[in-house]
N, C-alpha and C. Protein backbone atom coordinates (compact mmCIF):
# COMPACT_ATOMS: atom_id res chain seq x y z
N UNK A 1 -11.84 5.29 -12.01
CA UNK A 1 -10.85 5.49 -10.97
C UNK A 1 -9.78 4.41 -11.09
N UNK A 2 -8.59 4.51 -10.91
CA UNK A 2 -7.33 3.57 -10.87
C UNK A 2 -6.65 3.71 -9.29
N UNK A 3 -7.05 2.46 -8.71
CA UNK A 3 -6.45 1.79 -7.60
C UNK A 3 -5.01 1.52 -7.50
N UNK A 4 -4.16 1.83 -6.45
CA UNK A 4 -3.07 1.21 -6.73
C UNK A 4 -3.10 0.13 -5.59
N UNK A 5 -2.36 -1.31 -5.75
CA UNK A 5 -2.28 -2.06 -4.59
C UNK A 5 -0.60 -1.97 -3.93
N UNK A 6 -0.28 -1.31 -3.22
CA UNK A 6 1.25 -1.79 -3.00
C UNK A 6 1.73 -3.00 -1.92
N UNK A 7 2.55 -3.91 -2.47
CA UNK A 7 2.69 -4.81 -1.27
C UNK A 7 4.22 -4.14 -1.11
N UNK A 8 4.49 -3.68 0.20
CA UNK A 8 5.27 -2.86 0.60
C UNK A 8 6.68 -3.63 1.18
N UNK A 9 6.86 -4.96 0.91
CA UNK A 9 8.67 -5.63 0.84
C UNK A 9 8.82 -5.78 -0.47
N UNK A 10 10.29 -6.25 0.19
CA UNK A 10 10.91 -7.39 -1.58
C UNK A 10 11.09 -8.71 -0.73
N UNK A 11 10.25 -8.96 0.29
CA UNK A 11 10.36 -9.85 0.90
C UNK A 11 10.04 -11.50 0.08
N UNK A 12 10.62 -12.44 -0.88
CA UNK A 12 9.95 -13.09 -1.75
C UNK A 12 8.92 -14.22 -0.59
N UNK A 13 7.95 -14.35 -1.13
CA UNK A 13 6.69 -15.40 -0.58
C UNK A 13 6.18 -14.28 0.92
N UNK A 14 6.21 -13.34 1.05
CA UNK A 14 5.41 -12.82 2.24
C UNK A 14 4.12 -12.72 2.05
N UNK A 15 3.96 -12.53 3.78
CA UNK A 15 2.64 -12.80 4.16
C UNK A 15 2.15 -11.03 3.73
N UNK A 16 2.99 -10.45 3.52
CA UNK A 16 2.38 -8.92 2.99
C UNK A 16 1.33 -9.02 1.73
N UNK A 17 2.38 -10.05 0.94
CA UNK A 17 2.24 -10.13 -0.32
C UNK A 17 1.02 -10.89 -0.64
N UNK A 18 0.43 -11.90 0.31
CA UNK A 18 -0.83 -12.86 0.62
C UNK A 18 -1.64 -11.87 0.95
N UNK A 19 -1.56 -10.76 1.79
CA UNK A 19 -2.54 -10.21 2.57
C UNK A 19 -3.16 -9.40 1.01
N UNK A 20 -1.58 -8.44 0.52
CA UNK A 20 -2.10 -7.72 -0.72
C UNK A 20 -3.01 -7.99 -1.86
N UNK A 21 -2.41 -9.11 -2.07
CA UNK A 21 -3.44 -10.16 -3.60
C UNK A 21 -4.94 -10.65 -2.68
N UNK A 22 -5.00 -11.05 -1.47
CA UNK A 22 -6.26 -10.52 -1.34
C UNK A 22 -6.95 -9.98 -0.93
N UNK A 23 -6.45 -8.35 -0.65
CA UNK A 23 -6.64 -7.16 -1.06
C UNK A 23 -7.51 -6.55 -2.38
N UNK A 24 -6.70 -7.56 -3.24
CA UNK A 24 -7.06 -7.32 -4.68
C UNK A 24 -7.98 -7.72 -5.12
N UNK A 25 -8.58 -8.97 -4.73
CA UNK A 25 -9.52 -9.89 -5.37
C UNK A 25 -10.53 -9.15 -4.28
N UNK A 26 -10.54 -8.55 -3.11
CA UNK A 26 -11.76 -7.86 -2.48
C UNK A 26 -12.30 -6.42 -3.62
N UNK A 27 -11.27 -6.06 -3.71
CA UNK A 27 -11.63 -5.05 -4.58
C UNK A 27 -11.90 -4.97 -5.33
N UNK A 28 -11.30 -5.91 -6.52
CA UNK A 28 -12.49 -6.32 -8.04
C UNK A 28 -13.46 -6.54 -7.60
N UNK A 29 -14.05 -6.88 -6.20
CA UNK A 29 -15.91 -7.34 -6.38
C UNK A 29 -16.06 -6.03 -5.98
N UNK A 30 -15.49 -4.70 -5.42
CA UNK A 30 -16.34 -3.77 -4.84
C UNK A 30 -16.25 -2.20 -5.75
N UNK A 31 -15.71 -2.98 -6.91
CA UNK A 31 -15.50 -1.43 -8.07
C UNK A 31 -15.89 -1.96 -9.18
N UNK A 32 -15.91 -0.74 -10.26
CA UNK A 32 -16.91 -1.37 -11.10
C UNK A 32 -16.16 -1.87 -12.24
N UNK A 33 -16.60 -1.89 -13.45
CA UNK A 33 -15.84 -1.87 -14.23
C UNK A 33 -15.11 -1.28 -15.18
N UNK A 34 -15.20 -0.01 -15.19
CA UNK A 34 -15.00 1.00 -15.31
C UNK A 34 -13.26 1.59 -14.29
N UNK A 35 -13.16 0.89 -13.68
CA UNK A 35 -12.44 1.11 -12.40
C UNK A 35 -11.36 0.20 -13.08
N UNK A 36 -10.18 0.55 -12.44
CA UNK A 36 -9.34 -0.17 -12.97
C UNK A 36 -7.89 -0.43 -11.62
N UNK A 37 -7.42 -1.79 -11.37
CA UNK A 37 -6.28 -2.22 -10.16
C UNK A 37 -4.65 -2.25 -10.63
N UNK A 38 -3.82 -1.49 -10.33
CA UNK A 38 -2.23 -1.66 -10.86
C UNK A 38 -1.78 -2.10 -9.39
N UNK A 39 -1.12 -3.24 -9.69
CA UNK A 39 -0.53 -3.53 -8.45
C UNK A 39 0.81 -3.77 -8.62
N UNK A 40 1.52 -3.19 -7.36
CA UNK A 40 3.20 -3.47 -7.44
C UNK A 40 3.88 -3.80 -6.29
N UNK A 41 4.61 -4.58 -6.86
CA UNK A 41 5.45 -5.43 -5.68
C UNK A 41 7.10 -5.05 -5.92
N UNK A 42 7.60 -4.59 -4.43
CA UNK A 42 8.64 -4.51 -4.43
C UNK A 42 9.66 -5.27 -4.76
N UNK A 43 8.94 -6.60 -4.59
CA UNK A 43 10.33 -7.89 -5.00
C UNK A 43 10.48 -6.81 -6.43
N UNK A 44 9.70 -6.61 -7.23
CA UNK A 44 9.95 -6.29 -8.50
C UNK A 44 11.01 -5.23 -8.85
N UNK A 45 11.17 -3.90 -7.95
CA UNK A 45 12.10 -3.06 -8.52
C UNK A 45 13.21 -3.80 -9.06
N UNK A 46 13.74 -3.04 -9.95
CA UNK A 46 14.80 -3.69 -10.92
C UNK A 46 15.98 -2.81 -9.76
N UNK A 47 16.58 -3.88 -10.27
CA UNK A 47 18.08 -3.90 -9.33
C UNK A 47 18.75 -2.80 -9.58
N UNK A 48 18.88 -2.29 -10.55
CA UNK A 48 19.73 -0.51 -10.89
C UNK A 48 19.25 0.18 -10.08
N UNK A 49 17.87 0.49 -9.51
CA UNK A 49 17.26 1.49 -8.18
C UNK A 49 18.29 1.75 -7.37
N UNK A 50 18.61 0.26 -7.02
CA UNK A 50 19.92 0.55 -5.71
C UNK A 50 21.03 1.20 -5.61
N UNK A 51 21.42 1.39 -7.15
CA UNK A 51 22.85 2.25 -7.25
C UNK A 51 22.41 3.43 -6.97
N UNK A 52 23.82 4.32 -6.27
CA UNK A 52 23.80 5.88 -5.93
C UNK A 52 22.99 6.93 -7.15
N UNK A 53 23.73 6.35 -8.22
CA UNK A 53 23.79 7.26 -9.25
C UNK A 53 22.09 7.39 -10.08
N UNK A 54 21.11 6.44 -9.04
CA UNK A 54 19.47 6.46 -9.24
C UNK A 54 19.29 7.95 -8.37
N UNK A 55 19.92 8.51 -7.62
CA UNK A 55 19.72 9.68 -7.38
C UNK A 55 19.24 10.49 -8.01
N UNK A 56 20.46 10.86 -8.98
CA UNK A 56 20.42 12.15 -10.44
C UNK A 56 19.37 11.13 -11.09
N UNK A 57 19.41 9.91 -11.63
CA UNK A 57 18.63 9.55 -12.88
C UNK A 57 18.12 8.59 -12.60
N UNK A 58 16.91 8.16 -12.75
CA UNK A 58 16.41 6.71 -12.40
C UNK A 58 16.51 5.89 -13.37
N UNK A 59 16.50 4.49 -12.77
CA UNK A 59 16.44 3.49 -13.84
C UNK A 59 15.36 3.64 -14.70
N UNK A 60 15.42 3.55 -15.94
CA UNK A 60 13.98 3.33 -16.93
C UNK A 60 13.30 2.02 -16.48
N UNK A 61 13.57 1.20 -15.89
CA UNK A 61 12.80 0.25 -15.58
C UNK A 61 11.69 -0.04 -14.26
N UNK A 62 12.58 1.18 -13.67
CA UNK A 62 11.54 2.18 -12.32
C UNK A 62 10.21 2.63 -12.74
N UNK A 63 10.61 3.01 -13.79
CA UNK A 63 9.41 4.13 -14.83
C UNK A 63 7.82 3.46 -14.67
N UNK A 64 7.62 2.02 -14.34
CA UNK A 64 6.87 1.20 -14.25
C UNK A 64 6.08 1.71 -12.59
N UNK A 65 6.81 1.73 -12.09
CA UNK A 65 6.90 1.97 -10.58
C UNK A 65 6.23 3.65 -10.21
N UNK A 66 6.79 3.99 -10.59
CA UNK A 66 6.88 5.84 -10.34
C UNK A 66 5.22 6.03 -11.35
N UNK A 67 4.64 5.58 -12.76
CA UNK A 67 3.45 5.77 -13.35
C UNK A 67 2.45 5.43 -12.43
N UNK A 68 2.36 4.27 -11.48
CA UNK A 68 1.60 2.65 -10.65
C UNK A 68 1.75 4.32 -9.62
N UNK A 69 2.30 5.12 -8.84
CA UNK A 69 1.75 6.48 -7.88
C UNK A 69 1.61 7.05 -8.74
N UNK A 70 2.49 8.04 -9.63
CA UNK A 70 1.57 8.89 -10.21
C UNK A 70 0.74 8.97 -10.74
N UNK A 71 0.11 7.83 -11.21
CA UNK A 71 -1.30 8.09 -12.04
C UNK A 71 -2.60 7.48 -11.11
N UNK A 72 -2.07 7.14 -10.09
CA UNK A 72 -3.45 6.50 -9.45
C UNK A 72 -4.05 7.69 -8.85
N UNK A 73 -5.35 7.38 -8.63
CA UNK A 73 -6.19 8.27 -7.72
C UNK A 73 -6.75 7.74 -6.34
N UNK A 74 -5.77 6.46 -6.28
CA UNK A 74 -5.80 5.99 -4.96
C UNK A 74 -5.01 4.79 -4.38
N UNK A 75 -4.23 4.91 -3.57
CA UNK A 75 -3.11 3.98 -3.00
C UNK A 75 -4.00 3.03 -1.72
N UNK A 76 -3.53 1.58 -1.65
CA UNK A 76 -3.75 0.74 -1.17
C UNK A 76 -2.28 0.26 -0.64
N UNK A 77 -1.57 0.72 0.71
CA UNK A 77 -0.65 -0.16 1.02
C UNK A 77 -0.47 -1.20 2.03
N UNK A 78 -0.21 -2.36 1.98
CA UNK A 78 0.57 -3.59 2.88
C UNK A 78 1.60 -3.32 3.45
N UNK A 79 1.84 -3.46 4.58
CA UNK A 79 3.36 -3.09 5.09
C UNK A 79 3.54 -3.91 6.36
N UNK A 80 4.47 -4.50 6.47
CA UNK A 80 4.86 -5.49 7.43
C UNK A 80 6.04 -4.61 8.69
N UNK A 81 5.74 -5.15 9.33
CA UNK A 81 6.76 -5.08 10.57
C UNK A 81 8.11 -6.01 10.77
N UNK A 82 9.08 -5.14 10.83
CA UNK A 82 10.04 -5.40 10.94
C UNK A 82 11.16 -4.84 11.90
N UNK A 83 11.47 -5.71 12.59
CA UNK A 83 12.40 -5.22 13.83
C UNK A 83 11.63 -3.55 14.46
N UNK A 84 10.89 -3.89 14.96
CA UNK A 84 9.77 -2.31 15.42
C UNK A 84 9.55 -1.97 14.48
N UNK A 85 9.70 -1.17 12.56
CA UNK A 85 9.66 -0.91 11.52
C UNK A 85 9.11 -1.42 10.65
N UNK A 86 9.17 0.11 9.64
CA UNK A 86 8.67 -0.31 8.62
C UNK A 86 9.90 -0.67 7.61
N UNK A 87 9.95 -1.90 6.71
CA UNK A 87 11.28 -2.27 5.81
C UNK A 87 11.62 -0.90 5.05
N UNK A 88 12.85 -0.94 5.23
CA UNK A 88 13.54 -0.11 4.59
C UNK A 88 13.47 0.01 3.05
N UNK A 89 13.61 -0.92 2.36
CA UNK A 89 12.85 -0.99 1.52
C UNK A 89 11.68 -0.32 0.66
N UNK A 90 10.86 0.15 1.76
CA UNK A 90 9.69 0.76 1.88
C UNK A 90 9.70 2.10 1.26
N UNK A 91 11.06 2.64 2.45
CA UNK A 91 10.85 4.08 2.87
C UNK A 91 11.84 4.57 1.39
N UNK A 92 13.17 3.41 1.40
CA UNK A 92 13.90 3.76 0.49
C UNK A 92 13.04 4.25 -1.37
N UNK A 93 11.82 3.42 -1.59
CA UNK A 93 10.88 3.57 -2.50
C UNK A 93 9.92 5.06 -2.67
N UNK A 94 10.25 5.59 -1.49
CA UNK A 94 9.72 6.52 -1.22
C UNK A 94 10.12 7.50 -2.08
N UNK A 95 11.62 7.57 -1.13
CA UNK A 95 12.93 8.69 -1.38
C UNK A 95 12.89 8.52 -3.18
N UNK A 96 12.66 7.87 -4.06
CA UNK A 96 12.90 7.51 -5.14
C UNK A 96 11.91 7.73 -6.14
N UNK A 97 10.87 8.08 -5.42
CA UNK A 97 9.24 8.80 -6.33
C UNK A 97 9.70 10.10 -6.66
N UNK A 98 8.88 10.86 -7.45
CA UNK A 98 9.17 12.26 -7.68
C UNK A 98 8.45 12.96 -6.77
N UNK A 99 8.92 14.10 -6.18
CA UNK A 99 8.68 14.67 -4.88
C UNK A 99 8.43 16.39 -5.89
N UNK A 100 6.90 17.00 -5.68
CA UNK A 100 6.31 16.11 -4.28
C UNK A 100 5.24 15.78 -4.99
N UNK A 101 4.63 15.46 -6.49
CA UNK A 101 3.41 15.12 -6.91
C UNK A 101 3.61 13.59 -6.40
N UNK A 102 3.89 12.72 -6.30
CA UNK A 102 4.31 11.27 -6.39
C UNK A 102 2.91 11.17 -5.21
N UNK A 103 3.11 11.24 -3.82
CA UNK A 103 1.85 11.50 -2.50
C UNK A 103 0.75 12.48 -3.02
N UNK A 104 1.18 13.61 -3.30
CA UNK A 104 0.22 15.10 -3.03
C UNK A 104 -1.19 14.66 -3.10
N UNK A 105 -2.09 14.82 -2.18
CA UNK A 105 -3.69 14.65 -2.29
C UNK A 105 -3.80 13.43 -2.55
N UNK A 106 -3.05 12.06 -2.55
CA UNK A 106 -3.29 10.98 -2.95
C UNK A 106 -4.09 9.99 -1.50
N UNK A 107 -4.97 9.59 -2.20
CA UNK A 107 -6.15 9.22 -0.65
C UNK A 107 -5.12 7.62 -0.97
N UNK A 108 -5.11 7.75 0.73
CA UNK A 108 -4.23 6.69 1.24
C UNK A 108 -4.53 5.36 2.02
N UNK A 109 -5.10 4.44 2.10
CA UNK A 109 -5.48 3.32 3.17
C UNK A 109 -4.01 2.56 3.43
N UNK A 110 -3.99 2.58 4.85
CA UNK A 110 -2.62 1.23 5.22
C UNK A 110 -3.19 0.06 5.85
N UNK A 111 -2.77 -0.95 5.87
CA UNK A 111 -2.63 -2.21 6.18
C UNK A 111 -1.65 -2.84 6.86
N UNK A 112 -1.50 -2.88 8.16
CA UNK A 112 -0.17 -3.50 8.70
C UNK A 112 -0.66 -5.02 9.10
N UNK A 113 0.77 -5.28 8.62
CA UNK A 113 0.72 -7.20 8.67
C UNK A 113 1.83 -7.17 9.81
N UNK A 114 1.99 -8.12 10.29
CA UNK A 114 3.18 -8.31 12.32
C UNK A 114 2.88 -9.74 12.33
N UNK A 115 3.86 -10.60 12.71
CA UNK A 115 3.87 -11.60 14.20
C UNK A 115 3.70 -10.93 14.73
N UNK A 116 4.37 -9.94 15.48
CA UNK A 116 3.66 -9.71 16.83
C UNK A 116 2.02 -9.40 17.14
N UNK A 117 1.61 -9.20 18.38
CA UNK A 117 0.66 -8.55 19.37
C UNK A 117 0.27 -7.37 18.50
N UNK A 118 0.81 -6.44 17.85
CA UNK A 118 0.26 -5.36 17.47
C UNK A 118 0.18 -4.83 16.11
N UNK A 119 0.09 -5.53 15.35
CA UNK A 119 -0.22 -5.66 14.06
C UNK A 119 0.96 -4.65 13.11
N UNK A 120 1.78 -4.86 13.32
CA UNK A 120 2.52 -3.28 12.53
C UNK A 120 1.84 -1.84 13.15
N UNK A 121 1.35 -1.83 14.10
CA UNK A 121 1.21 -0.27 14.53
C UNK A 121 2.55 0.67 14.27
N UNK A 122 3.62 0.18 14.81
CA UNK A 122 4.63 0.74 14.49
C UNK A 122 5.01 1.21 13.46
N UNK A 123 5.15 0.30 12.33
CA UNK A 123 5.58 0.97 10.98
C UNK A 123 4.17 1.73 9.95
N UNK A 124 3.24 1.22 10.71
CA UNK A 124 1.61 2.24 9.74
C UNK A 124 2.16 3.74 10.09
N UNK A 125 2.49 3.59 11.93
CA UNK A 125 2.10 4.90 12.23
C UNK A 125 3.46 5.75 11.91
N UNK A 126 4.70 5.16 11.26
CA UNK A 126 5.79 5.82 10.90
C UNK A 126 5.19 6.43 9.18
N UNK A 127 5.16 5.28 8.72
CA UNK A 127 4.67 5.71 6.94
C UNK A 127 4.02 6.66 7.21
N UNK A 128 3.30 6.51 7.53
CA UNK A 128 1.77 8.02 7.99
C UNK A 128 2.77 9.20 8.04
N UNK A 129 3.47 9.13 9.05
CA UNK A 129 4.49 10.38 8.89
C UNK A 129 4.75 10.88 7.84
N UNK A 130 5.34 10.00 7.22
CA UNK A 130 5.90 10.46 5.87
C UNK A 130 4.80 10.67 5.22
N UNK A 131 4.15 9.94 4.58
CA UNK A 131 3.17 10.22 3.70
C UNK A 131 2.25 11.77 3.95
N UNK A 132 2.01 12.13 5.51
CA UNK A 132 1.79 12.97 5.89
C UNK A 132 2.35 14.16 5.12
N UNK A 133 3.65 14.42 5.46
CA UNK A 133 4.67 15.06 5.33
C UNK A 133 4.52 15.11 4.04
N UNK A 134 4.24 13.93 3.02
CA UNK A 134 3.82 14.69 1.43
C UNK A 134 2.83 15.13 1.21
N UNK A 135 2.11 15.27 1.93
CA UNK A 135 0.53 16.14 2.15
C UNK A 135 0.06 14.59 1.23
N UNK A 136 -0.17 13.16 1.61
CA UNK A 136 -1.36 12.43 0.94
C UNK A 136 -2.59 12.55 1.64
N UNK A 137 -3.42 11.96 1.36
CA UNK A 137 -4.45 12.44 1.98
C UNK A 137 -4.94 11.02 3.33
N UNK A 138 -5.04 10.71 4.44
CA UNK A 138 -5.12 9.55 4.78
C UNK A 138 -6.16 9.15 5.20
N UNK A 139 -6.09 7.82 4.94
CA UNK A 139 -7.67 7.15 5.24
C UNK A 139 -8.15 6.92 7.10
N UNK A 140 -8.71 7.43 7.30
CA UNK A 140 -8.54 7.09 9.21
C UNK A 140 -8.45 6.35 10.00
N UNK A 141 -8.97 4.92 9.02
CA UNK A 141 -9.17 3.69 9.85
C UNK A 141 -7.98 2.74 9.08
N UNK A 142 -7.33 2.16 9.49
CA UNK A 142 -6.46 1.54 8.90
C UNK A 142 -7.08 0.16 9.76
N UNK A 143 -5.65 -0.70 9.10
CA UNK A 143 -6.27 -2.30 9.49
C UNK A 143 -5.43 -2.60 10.00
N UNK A 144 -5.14 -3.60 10.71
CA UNK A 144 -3.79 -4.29 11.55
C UNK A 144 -3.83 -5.95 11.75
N UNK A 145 -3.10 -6.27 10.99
CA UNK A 145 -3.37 -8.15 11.39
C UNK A 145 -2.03 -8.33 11.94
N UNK A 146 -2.10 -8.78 13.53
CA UNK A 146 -1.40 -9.46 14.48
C UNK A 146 -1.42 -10.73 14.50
N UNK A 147 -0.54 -11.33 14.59
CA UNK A 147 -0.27 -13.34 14.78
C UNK A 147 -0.44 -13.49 13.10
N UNK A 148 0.01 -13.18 12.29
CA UNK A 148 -0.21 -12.92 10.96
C UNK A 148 0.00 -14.64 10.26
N UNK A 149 0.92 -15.02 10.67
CA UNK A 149 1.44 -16.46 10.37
C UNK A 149 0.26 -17.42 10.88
N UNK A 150 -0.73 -17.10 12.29
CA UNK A 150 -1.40 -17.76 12.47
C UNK A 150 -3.10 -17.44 12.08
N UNK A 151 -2.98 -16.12 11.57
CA UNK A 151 -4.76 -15.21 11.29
C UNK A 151 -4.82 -15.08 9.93
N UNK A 152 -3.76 -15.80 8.97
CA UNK A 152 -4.53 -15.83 7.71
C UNK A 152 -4.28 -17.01 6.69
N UNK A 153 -4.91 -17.39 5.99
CA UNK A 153 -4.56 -18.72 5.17
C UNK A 153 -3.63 -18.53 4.48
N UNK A 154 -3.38 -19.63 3.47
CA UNK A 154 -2.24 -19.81 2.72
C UNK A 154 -2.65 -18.61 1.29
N UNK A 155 -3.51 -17.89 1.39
CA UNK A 155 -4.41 -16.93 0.18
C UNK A 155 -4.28 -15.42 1.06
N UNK A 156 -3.97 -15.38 1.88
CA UNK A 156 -3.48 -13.70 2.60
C UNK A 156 -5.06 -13.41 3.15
N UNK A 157 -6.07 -14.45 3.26
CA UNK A 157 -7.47 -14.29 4.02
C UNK A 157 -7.74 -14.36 5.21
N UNK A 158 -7.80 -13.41 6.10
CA UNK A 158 -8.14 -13.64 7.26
C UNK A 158 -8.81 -14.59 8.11
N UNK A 159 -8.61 -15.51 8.99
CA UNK A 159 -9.12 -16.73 9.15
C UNK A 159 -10.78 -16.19 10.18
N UNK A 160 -10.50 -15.11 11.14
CA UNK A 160 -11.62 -14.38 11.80
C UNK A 160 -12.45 -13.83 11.28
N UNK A 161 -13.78 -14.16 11.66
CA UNK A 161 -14.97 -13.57 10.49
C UNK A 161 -15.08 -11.78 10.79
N UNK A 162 -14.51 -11.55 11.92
CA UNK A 162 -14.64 -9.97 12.59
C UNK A 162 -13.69 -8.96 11.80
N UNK A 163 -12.33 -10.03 11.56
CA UNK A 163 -11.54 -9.71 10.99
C UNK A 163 -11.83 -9.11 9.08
N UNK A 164 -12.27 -10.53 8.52
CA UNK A 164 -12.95 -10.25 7.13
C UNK A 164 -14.32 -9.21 7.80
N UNK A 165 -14.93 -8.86 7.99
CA UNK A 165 -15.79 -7.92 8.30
C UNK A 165 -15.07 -6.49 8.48
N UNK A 166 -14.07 -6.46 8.71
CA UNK A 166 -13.15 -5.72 8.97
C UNK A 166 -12.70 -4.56 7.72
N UNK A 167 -12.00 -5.81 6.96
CA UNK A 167 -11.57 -5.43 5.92
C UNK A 167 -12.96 -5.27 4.65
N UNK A 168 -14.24 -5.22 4.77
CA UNK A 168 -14.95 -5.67 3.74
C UNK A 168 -15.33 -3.85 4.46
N UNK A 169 -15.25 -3.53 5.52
CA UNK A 169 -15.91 -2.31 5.71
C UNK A 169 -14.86 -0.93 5.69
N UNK A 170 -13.67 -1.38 5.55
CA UNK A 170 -12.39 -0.57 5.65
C UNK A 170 -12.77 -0.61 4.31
N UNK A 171 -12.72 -1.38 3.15
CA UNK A 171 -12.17 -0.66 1.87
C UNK A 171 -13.63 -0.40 0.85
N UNK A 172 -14.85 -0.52 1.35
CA UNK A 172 -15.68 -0.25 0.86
C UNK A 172 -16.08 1.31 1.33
N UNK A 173 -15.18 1.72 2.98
CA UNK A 173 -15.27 3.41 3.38
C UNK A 173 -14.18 3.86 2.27
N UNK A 174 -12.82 2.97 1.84
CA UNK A 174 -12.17 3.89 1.22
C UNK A 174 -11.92 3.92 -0.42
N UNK A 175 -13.16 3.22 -0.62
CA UNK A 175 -13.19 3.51 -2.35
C UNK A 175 -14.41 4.83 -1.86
N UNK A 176 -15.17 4.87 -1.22
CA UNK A 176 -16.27 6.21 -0.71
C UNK A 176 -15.22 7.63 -0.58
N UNK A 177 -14.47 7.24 0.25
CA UNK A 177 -13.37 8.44 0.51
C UNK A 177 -12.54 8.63 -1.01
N UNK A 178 -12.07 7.87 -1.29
CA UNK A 178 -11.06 7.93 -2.63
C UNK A 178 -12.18 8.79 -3.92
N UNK A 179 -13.36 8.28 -4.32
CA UNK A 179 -14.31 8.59 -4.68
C UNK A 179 -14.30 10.31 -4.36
N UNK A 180 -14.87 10.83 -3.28
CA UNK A 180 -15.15 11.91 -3.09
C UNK A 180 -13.76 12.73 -3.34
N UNK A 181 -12.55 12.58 -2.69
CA UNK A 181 -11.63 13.40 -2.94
C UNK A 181 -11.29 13.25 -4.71
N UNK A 182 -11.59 12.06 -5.20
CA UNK A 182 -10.61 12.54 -7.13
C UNK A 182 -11.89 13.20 -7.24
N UNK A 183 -13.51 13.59 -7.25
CA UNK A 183 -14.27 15.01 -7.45
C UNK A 183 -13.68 16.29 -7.03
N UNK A 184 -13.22 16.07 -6.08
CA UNK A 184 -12.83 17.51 -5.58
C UNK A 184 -11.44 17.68 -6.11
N UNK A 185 -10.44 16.86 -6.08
CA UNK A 185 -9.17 17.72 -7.01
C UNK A 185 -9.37 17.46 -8.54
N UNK A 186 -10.51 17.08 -9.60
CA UNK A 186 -10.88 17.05 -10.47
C UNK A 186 -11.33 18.43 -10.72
N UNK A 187 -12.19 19.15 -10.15
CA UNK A 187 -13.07 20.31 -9.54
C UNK A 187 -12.02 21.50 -9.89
């Protein structure tokens, strides 16, 4: 199976980006070896994305980007809150996949990172929309880290043991879920 990790800004040094990488290092202990992690960070899109004319043709250097969804059999995203939202950024990455295999049946877990009180509820439960809307497939329990600046170390680790308990039982249900659905659209 191939994992994807997305840390969902181009925000450089975010706490998305802490939470994501260890994201990552949870998941090398809970897959095998056989299993394999592509992770991508938005700081990374290459700067041609942004021009109009990525409409008709994408940058070849996207091509990196667009393989990291289409070939996974399972998405892992980070997504931070921003002004109520999810970064534009985000959504704009979206618009820029190939529609509509890029989502279709793709088993989905989110992760919202916030200063505020409510962990990114806001922008999980917008992506969901969309992602919805590409028919992915979504994971039910998502995660939410609130006071983010103050609930995780300088390593994106949750400082609350309820919290790491949290996440050790969220992505061990959704390599189970990810698991069962690539049988069935394999099938």
């Amino acid at each position: 199976m191939r994992l994807t990790i997305l840390s969902a800004t181009n925000r450089p040094q975010s706490n998305t980006l802490k939470v994501a990488k260890f994201s990552q290092g949870l998941l090398r202990q809970k897959i095998s070896k056989d299993d394999e992690i592509v992770f991508l960070d938005l700081q990374d899109l290459p700067p041609a994305i942004f021009s109009p004319l990525s409409y008709q043709e994408k940058p070849k250097e996207f091509e990196v980007f667009v393989k990291g969804i289409v070939e996974t059999n399972a998405l892992l995203v980070v997504v931070p809150e921003y002004n109520g939202g999810a970064p534009g950024v985000f959504k704009y990455f979206i618009d820029m996949l190939p529609f509509p295999q890029s989502l279709q049946r793709l088993p989905t877990l989110f992760i919202g990172v916030a200063a505020g009180r409510f962990g990114a509820l806001r922008p999980v439960e917008q992506m969901q929309a969309i992602f919805r809307y590409r028919n992915a497939y979504l994971y039910p329990d998502s995660i939410y880290l609130m006071g983010v600046h103050e609930s995780i170390d300088a390593d994106g680790k949750p400082k609350d043991e309820g919290t790491q308990k949290l996440f050790h039982q969220s992505l061990d249900g959704f390599i189970q879920f990810a698991r069962k659905l690539e049988k069935k659209t394999d099938s």
